[in-house]
N, C-alpha and C. Protein backbone atom coordinates (compact mmCIF):
# COMPACT_ATOMS: atom_id res chain seq x y z
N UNK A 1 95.39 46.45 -109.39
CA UNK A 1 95.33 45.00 -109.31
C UNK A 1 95.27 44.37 -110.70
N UNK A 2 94.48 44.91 -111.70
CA UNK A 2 94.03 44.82 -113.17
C UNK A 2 95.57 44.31 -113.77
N UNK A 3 96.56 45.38 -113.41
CA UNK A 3 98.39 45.17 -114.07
C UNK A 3 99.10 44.11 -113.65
N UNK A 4 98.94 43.89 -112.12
CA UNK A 4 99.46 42.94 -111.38
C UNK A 4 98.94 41.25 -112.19
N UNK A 5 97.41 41.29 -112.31
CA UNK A 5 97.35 40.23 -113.25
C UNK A 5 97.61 39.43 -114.67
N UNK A 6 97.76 41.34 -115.27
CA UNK A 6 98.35 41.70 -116.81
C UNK A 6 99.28 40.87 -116.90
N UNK A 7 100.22 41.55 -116.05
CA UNK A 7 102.06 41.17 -115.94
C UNK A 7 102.00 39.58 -115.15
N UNK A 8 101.04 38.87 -114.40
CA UNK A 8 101.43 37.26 -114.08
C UNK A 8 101.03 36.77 -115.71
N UNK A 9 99.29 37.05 -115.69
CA UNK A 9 99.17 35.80 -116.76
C UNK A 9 100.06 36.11 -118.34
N UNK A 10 100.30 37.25 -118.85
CA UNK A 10 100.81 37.74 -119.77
C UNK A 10 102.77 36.93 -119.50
N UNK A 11 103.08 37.42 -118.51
CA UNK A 11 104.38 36.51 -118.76
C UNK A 11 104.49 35.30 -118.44
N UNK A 12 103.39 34.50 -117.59
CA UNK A 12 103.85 32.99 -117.67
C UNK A 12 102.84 32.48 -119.43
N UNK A 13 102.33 33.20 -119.82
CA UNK A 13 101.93 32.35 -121.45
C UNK A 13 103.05 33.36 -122.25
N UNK A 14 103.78 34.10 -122.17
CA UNK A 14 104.94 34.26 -122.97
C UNK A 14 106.12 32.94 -122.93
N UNK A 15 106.49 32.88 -121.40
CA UNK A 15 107.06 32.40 -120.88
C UNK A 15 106.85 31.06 -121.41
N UNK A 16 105.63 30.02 -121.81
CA UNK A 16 105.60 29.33 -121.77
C UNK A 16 105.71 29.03 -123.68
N UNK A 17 105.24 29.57 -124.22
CA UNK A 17 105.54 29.56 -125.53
C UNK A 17 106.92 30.26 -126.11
N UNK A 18 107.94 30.59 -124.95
CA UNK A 18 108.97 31.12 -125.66
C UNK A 18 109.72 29.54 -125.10
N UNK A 19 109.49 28.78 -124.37
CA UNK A 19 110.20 27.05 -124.18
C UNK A 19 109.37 26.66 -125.44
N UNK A 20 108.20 26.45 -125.59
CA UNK A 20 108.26 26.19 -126.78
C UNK A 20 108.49 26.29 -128.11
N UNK A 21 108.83 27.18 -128.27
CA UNK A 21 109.66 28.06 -129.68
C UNK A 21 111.05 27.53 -129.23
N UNK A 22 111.69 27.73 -128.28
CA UNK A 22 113.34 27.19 -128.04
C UNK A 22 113.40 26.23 -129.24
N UNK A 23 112.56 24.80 -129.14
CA UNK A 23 112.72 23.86 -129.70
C UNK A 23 112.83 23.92 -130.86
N UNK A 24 112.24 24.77 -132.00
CA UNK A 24 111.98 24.87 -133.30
C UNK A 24 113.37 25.41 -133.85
N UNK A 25 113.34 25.02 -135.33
CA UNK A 25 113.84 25.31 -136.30
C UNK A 25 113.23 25.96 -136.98
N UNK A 26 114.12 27.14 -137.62
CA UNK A 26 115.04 27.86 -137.44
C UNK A 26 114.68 28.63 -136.18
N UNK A 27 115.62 29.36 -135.67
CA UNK A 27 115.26 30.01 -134.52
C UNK A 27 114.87 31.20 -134.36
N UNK A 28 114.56 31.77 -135.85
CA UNK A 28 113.36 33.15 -136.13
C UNK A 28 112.63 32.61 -135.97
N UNK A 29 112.23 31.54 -136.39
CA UNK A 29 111.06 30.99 -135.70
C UNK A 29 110.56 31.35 -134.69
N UNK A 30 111.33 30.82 -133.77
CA UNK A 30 111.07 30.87 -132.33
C UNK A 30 110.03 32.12 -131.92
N UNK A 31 110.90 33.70 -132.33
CA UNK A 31 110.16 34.38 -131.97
C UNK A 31 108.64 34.88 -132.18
N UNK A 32 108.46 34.57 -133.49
CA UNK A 32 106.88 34.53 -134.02
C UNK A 32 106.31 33.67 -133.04
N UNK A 33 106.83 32.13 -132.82
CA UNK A 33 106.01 31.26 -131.97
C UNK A 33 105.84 31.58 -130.35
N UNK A 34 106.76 32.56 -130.05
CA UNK A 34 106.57 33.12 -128.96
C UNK A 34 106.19 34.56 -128.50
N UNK A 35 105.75 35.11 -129.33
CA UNK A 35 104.84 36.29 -129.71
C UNK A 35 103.53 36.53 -129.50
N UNK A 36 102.60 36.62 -131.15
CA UNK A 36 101.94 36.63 -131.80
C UNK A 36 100.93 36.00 -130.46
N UNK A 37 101.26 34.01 -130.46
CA UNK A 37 100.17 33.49 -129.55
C UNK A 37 99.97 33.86 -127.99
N UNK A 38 100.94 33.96 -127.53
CA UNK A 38 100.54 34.04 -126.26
C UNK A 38 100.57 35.55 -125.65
N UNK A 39 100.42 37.05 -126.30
CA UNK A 39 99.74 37.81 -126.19
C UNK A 39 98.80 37.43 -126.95
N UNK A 40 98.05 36.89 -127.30
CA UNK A 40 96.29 36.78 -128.02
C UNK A 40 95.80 35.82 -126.92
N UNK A 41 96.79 35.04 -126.46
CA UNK A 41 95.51 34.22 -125.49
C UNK A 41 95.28 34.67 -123.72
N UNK A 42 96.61 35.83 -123.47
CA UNK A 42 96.80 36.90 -122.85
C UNK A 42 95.58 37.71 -122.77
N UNK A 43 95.53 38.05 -124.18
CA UNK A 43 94.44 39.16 -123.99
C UNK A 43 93.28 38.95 -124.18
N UNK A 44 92.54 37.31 -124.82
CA UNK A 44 91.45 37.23 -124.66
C UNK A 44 90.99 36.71 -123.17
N UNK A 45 92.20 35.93 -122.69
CA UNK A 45 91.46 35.74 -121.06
C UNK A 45 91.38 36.92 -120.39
N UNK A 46 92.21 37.55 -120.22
CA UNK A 46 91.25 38.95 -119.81
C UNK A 46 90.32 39.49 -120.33
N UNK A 47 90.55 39.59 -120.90
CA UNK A 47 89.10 40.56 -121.88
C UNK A 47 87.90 39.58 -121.29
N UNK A 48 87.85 38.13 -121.12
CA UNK A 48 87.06 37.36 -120.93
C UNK A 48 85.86 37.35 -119.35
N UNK A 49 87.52 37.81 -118.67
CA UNK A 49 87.65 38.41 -116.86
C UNK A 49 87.05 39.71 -117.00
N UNK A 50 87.32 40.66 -117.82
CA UNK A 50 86.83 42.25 -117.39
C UNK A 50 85.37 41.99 -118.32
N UNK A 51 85.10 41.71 -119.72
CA UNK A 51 84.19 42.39 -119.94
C UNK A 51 83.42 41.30 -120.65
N UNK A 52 83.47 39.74 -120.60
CA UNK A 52 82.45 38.72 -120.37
C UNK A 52 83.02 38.17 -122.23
N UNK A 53 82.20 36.79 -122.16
CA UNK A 53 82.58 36.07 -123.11
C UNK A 53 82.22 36.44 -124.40
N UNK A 54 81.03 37.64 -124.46
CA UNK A 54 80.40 37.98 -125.82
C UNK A 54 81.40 38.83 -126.37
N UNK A 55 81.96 39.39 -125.70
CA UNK A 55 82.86 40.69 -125.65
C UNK A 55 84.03 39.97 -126.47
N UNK A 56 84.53 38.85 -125.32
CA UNK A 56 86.04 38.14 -126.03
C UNK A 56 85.58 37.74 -127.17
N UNK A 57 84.08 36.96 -127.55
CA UNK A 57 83.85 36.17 -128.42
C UNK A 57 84.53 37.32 -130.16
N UNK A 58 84.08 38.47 -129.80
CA UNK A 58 84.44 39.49 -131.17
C UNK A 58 85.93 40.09 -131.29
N UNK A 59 86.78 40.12 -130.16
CA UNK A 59 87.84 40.36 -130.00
C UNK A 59 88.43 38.88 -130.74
N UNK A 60 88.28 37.91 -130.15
CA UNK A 60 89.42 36.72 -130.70
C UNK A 60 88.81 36.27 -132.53
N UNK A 61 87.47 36.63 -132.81
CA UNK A 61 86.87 36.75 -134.30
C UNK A 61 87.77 37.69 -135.29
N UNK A 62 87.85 38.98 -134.36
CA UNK A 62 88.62 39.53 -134.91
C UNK A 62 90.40 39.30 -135.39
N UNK A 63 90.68 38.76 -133.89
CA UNK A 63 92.64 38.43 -134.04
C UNK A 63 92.57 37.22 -135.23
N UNK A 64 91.55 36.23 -135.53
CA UNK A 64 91.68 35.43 -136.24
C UNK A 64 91.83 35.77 -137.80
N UNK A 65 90.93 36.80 -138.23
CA UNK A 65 90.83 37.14 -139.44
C UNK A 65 91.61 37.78 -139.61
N UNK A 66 92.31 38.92 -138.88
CA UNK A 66 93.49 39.80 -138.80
C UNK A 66 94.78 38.63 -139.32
N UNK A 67 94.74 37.50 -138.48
CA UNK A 67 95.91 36.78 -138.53
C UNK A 67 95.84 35.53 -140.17
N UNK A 68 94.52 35.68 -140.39
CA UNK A 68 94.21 35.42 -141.66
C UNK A 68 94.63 36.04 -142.98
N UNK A 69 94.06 37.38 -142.47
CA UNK A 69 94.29 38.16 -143.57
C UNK A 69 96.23 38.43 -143.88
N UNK A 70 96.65 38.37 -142.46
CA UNK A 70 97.94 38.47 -142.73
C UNK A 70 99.08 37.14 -143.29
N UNK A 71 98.40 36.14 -143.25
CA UNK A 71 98.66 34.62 -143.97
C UNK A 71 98.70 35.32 -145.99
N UNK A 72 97.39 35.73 -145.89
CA UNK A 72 97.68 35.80 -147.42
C UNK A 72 98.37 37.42 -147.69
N UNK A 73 98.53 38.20 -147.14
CA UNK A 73 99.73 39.13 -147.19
C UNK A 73 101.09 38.73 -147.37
N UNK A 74 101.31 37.22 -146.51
CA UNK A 74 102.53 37.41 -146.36
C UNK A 74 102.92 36.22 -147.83
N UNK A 75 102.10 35.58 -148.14
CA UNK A 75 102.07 34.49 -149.14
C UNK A 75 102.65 35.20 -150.34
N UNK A 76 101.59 36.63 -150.49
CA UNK A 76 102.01 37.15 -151.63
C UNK A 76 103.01 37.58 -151.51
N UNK A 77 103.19 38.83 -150.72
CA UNK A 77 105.09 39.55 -151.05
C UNK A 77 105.76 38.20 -151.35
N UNK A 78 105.67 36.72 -150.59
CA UNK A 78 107.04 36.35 -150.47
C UNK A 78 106.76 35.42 -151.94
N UNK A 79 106.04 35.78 -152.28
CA UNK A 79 105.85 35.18 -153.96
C UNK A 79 106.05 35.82 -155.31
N UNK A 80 106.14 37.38 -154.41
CA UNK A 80 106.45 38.33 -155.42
C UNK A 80 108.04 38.19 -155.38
N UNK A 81 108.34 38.73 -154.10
CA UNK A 81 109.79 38.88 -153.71
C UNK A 81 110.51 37.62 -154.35
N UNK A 82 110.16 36.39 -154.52
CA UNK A 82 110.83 35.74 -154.84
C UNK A 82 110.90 35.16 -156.64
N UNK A 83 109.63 35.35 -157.06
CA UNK A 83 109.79 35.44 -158.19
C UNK A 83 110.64 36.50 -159.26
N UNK A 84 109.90 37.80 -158.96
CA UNK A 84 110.14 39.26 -159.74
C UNK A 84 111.49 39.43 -158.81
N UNK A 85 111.87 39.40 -157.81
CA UNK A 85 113.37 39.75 -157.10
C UNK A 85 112.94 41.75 -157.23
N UNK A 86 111.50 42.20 -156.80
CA UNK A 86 111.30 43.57 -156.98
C UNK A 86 111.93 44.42 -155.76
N UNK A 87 112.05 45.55 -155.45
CA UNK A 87 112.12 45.96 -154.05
C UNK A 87 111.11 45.57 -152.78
N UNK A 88 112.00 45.16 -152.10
CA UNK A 88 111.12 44.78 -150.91
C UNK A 88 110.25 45.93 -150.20
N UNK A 89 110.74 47.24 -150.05
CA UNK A 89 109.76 47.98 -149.35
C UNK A 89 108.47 48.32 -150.54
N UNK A 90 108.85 48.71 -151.53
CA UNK A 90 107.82 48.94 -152.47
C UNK A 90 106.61 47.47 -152.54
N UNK A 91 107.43 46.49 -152.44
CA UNK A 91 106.56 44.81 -152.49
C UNK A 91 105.84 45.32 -151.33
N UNK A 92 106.02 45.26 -150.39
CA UNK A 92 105.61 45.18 -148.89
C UNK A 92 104.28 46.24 -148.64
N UNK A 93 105.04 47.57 -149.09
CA UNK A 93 104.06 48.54 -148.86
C UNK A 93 103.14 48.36 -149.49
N UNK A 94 103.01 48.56 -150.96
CA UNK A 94 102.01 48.29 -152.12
C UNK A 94 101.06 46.87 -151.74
N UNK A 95 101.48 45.51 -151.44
CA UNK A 95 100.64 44.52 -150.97
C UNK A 95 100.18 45.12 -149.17
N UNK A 96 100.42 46.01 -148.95
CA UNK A 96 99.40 46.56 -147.28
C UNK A 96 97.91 46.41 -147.61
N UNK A 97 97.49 46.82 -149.09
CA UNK A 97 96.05 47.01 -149.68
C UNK A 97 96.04 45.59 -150.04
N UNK A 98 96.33 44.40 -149.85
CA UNK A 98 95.42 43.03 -149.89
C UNK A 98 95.56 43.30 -148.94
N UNK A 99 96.16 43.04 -147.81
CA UNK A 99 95.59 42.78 -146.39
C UNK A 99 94.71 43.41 -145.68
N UNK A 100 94.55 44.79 -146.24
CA UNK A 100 93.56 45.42 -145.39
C UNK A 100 91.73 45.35 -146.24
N UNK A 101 91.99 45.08 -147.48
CA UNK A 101 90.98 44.37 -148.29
C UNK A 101 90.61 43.03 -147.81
N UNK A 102 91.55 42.01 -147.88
CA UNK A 102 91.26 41.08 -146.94
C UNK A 102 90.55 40.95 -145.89
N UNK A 103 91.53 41.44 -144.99
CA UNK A 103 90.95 41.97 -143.70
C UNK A 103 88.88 42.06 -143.40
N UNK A 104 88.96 43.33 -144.57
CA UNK A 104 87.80 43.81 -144.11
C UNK A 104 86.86 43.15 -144.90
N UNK A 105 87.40 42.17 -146.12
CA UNK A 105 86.05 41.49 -146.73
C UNK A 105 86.05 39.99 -145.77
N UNK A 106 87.06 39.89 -144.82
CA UNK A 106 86.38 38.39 -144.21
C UNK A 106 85.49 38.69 -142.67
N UNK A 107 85.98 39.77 -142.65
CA UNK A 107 85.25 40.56 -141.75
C UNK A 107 83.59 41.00 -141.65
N UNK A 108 83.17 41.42 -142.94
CA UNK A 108 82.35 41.65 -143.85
C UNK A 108 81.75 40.10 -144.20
N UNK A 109 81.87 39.60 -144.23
CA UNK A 109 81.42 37.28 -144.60
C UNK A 109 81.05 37.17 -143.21
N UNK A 110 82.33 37.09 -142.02
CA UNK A 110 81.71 36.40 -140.65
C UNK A 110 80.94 37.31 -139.84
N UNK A 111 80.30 38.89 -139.79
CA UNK A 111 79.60 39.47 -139.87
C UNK A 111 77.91 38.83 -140.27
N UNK A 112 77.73 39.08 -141.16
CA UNK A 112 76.49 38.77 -142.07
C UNK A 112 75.62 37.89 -141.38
């Protein structure tokens, strides 16, 4: 029964943020805007249903800082990449260590 609910609420909030991404410019867009959010709000209402609000409360703490930390990941490569014109996989890989520094020092702050 647990899947049966997976697969309603999981595809009508896909579903509903992939009409909203339609609208945007450019239309890579789209897919980030129809991604990212509506598996996170997918999985904190469940999580909310199976294992109570204290539970979601550290799960969605967590997707936030994750999605934080990956804001200033992506700031940098595309500041490197565009300044220095360096290799992109070497940019990419080598900046993995801010984000996971990131990561774990805002983690480490809303903790405390």
């Amino acid at each position: 029964m647990e899947l049966v609910v997976r697969f309603l609420i999981g595809g009508a909030v896909v579903s509903i943020f992939a009409i909203l991404g339609d609208g945007l410019k450019p239309k890579s867009f789209a897919g980030l805007v129809g991604a990212a959010p509506s598996i996170a709000l997918a999985t904190i209402s469940l999580t909310v249903l199976k294992n109570g609000r204290s539970y979601a409360d550290i799960e969605a703490r967590s997707m936030i800082i994750g999605a934080i930390a990956f804001l200033i990941y992506a700031c940098l490569v595309s500041r490197i990449l565009l300044r220095y014109r360096s290799s992109v996989v070497l940019t990419t890989a080598l900046s993995l260590a801010v984000w996971v520094l990131s990561a774990l020092g805002l983690w480490y702050l809303t903790s405390a």
